[in-house]
Protein backbone atom coordinates (compact mmCIF):
# COMPACT_ATOMS: atom_id res chain seq x y z
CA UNK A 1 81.65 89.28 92.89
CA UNK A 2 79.67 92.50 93.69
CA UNK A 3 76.79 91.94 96.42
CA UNK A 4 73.18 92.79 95.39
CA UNK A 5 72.27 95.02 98.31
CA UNK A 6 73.55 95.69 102.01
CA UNK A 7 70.19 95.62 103.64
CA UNK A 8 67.68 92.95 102.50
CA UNK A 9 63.90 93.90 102.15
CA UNK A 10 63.96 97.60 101.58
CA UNK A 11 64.20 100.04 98.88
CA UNK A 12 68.40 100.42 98.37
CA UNK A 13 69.80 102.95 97.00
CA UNK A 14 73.52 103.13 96.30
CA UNK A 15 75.40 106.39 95.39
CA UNK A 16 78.81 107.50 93.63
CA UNK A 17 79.93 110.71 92.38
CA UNK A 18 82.59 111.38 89.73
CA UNK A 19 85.12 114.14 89.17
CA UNK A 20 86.27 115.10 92.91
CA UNK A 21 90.19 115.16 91.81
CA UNK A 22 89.43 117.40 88.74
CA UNK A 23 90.59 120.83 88.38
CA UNK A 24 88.00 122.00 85.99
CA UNK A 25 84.24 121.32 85.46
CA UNK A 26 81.34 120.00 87.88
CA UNK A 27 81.42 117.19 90.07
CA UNK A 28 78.85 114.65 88.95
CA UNK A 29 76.75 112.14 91.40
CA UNK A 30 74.14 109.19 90.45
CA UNK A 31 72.01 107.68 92.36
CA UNK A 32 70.51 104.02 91.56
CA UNK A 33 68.00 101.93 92.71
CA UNK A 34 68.33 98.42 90.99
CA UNK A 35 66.09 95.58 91.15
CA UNK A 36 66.68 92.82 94.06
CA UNK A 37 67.42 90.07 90.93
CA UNK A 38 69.38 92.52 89.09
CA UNK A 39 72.43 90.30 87.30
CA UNK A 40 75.08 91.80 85.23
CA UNK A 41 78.68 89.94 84.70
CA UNK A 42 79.98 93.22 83.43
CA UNK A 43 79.06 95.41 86.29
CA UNK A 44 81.97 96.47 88.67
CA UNK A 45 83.68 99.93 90.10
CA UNK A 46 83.64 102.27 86.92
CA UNK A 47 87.26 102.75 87.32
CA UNK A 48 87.66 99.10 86.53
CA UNK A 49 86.20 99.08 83.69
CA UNK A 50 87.05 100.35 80.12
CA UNK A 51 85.36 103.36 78.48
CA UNK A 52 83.79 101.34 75.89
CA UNK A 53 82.37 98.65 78.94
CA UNK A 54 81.17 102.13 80.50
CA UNK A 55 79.08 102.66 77.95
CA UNK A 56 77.61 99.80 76.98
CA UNK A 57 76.54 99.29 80.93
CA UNK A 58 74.94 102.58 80.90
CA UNK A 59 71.75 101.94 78.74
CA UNK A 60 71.50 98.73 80.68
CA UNK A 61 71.26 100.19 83.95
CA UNK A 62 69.25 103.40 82.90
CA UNK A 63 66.64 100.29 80.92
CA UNK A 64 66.99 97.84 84.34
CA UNK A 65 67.34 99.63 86.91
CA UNK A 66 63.94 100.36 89.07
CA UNK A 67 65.03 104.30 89.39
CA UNK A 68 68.02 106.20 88.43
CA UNK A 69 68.82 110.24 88.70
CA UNK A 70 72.06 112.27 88.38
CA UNK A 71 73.04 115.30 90.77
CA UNK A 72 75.46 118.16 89.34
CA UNK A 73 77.29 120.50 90.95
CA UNK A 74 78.81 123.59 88.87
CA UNK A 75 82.75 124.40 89.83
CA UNK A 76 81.55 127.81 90.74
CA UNK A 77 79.48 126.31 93.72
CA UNK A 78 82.55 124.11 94.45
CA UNK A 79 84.63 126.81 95.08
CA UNK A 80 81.73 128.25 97.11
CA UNK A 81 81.45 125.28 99.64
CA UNK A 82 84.93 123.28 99.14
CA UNK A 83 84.79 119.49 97.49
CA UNK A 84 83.74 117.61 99.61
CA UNK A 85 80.65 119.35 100.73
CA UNK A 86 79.69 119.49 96.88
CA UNK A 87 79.99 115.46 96.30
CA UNK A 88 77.88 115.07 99.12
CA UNK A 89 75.53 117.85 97.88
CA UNK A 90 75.67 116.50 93.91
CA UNK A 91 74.87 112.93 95.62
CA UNK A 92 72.10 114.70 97.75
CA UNK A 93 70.42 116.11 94.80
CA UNK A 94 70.68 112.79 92.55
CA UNK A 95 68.69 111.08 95.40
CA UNK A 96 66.27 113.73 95.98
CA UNK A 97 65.16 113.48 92.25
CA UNK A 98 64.96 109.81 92.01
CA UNK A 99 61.14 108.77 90.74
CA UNK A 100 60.88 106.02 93.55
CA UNK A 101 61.97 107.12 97.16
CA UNK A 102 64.41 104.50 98.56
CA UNK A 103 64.50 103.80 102.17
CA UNK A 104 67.87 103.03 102.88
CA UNK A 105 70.77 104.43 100.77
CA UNK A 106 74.25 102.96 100.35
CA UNK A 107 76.69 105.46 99.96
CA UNK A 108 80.62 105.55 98.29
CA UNK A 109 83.16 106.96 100.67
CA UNK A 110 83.20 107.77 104.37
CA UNK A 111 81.55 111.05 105.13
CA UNK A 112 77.77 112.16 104.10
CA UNK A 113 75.77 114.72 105.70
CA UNK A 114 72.12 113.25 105.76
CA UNK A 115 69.56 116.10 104.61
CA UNK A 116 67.36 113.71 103.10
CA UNK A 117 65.69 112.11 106.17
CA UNK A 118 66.35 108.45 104.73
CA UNK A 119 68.54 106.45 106.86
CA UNK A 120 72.18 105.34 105.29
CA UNK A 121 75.20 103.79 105.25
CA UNK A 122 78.83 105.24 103.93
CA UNK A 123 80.94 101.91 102.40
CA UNK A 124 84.65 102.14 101.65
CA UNK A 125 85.43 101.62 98.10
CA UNK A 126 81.29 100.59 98.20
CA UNK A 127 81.60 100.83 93.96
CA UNK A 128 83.69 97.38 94.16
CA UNK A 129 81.60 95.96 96.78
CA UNK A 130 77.83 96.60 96.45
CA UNK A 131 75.81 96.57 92.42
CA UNK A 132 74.22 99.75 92.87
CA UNK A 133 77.04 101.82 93.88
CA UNK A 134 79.29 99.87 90.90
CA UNK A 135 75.86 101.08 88.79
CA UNK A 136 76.00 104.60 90.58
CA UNK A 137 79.68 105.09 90.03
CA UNK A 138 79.18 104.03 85.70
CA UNK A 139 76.23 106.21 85.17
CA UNK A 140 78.42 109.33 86.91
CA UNK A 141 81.35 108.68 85.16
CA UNK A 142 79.75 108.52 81.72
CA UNK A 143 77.81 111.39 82.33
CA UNK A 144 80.58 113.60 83.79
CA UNK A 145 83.05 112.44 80.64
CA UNK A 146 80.03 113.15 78.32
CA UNK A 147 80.09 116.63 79.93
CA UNK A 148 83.80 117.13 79.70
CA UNK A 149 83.87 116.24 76.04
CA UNK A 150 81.13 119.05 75.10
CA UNK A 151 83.03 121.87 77.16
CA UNK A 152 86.32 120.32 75.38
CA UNK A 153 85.15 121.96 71.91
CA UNK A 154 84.42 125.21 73.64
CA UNK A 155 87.85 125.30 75.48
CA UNK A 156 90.24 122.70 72.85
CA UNK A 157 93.07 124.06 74.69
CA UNK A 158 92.77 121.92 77.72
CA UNK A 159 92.37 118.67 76.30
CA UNK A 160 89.05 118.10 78.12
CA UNK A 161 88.16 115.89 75.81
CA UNK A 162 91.37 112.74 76.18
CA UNK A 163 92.15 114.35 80.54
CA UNK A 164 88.74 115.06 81.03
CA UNK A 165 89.86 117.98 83.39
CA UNK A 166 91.84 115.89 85.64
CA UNK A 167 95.60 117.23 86.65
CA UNK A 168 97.27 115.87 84.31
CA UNK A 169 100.97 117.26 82.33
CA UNK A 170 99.41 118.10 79.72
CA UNK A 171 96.50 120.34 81.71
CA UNK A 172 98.63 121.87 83.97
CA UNK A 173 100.63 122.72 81.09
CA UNK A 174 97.91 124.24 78.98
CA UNK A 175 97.14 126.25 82.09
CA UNK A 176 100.52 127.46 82.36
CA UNK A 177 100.21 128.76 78.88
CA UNK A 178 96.99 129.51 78.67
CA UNK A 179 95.16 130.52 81.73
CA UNK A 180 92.18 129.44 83.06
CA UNK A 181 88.67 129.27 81.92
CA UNK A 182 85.40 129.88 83.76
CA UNK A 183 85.11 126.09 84.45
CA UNK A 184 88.05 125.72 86.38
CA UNK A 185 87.75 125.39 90.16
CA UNK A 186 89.56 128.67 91.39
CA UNK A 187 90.40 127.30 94.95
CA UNK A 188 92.46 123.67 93.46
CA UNK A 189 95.75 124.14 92.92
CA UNK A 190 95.69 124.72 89.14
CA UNK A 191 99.64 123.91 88.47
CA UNK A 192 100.61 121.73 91.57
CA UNK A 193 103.06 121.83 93.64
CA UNK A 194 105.86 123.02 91.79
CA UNK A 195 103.92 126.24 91.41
C-alpha cells in the first residue's frame, strides 16, 4: 500500500523521471502534487503497472491531482552534462513549472542537486513507496513513450515505437545496420559491450 505523503501538513511534491537507461531520445521528469485524501487502488511504481493501467491513471492524476508539470531534457543536452545531471535537471525543471509551489519535495533515487530553494528528500525506489512519486513516475513514463512513438515514424528503423529507445537486440541491431540518428545519445554505448 503506497503512503500518501512523507511529511504531513505541507505542500508535497514527489518526483520521477523516465528514460535514464535509453540510448536514444530525451529523458523525461514529472512532478506531482496530489491532494492529502487522494485514493487510487490502481496507483503504484509505473513499472508495475501495464501500459494500458498507465494510461488510464494518467487523466486521473492530471484531473486529481492539485498541480502537475513535466521537465524534458533533449539527448543533445545529455550528452552535454552526462545522465545523471540531466534527470536531476528534467526533474528540476518539472518542479519549477508546477502552478502551485510545493514546500517540501519527495524525490525518486538517491542523488539531487537542490537549485530550487525548497527543502527535499531523495527515497529509494520512492515510486513503490510514496503516491506522488508512483503518480510522478506514470505521468513520465506515458509522456516519454508518447514521445518515443512520434519520433518512431520519423526514424521506423529503430523500433522506437515497441523498445521505446531502450538497448534492446533489436536496437542495437538496427544501429549496427543502420547508424545512428540525431536522437541518439552520442556518449552511451550504442552497441554494448560486445562492441
Amino acid at each position: 500500500m503506497l503512503l500518501p505523503y512523507y511529511k504531513e501538513g505541507v505542500i508535497e511534491c514527489g518526483c520521477d523521471e523516465a528514460g535514464r537507461g535509453c540510448l536514444a531520445g530525451s529523458v523525461y521528469a514529472a512532478a506531482v502534487i496530489l491532494p492529502p485524501d487522494f485514493k487510487n487502488e490502481l496507483l503504484n511504481d509505473s513499472k508495475q503497472l501495464t501500459e494500458k493501467q498507465r494510461y488510464s491513471l494518467r487523466p486521473v492524476i492530471e484531473a486529481e491531482a492539485v498541480a502537475w508539470a513535466i521537465g524534458v531534457v533533449t539527448a543533445e543536452e545529455i550528452d552535454r552534462m552526462n545522465i545523471l545531471k540531466a534527470s536531476i535537471v528534467a526533474m528540476t525543471r518539472a518542479i519549477n513549472a508546477l502552478k502551485v509551489k510545493p514546500e517540501y519535495l519527495i524525490i525518486d533515487g538517491n542523488r539531487f542537486y537542490n537549485t530550487t530553494g525548497i527543502p527535499y528528500n531523495t527515497i529509494v525506489k520512492g515510486d513503490g513507496k510514496y503516491m506522488s512519486i508512483a503518480a510522478a513516475s506514470v505521468l513520465a513514463k506515458t509522456y516519454r513513450d508518447d514521445y518515443m512513438k512520434s519520433l518512431a515514424s520519423e526514424y521506423p528503423q529503430y523500433g522506437w515505437d515497441i523498445n521505446k529507445g531502450y538497448p534492446t537486440k533489436a536496437h542495437r541491431e538496427a544501429i549496427r545496420r543502420y547508424g545512428v540518428s540525431p536522437y541518439h545519445r552520442m556518449t552511451f554505448n550504442m552497441l554494448g559491450k560486445d562492441s
